[in-house]
Protein backbone atom coordinates (compact mmCIF):
# COMPACT_ATOMS: atom_id res chain seq x y z
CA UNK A 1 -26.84 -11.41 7.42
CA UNK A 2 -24.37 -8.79 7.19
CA UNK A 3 -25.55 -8.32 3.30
CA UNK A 4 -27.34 -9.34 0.57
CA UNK A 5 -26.66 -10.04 -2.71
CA UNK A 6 -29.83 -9.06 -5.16
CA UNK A 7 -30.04 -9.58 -8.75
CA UNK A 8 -32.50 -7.52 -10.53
CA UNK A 9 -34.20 -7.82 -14.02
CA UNK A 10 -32.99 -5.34 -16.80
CA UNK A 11 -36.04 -5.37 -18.12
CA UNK A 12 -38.21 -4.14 -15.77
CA UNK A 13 -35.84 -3.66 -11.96
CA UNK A 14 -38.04 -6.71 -10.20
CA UNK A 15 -35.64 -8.74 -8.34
CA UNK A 16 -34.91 -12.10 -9.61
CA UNK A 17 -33.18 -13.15 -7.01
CA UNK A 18 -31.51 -12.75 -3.58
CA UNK A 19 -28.98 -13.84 -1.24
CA UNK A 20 -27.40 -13.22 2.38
CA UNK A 21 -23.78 -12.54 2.48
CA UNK A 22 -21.82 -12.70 5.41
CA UNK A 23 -20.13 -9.33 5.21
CA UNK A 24 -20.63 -6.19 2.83
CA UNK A 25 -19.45 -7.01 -0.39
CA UNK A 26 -16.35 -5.26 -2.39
CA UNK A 27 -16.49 -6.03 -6.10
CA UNK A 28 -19.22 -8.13 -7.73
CA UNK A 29 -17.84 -9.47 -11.35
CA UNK A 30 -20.05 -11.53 -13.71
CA UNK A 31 -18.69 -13.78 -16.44
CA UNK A 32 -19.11 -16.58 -18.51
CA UNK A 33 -16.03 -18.59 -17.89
CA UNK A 34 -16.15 -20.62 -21.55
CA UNK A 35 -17.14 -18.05 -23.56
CA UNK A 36 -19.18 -20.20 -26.81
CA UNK A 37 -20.08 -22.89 -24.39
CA UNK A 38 -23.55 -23.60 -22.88
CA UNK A 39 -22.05 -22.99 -19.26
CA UNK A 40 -23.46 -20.73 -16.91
CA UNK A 41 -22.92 -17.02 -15.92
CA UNK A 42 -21.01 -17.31 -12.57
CA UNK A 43 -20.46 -14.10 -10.50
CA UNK A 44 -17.43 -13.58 -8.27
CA UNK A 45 -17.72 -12.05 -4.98
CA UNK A 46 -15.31 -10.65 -2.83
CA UNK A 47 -16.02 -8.89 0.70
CA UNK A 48 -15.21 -5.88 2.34
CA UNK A 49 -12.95 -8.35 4.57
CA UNK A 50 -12.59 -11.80 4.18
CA UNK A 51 -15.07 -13.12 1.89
CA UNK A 52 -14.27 -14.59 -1.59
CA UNK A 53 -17.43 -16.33 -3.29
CA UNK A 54 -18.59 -17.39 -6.97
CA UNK A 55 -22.11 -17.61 -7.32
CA UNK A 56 -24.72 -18.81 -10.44
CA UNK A 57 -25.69 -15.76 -12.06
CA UNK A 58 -28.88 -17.64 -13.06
CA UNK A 59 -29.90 -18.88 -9.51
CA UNK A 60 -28.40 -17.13 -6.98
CA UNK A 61 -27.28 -20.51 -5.66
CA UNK A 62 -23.41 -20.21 -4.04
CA UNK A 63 -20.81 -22.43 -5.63
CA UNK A 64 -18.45 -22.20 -3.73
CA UNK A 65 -17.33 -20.10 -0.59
CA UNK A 66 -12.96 -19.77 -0.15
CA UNK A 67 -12.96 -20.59 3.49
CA UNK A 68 -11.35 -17.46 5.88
CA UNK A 69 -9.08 -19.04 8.05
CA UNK A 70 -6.85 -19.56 4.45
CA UNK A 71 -7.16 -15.37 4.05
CA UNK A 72 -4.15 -15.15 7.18
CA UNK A 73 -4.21 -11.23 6.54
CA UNK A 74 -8.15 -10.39 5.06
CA UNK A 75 -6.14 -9.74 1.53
């Protein structure tokens, strides 16, 4: 991989998790998208070119990747 992704405890800087990324990665933004619900923390990835990603903050897991070929200019 290009990248990786690595979550670390702020407890104690072990890493909980990890995971490749195709390119080097731009913004990183964690959220809880129904605040007061029991849903989880997703985080949303974007790339250095044409990557766009939302992750489980929890897991690591991917969610969902926005296909390139829809990105006609990498914006």
């Amino acid at each position: 991989p290009a990248a990786i992704l690595v979550c670390l405890s702020g407890m104690n800087g072990s890493t909980l998790w990890s995971s490749p990324l195709p390119e080097e990665a731009r913004d990183i933004t964690c959220l809880n998208l129904m605040p007061g619900s029991v849903a989880e923390t997703i985080c949303l990835v974007t790339g250095t070119h044409r990557m766009f990603s939302a992750f489980n903050a929890t897991s690591g897991k991917a969610i969902w990747t926005l296909n390139p070929n829809y990105l006609s200019n990498g914006t």
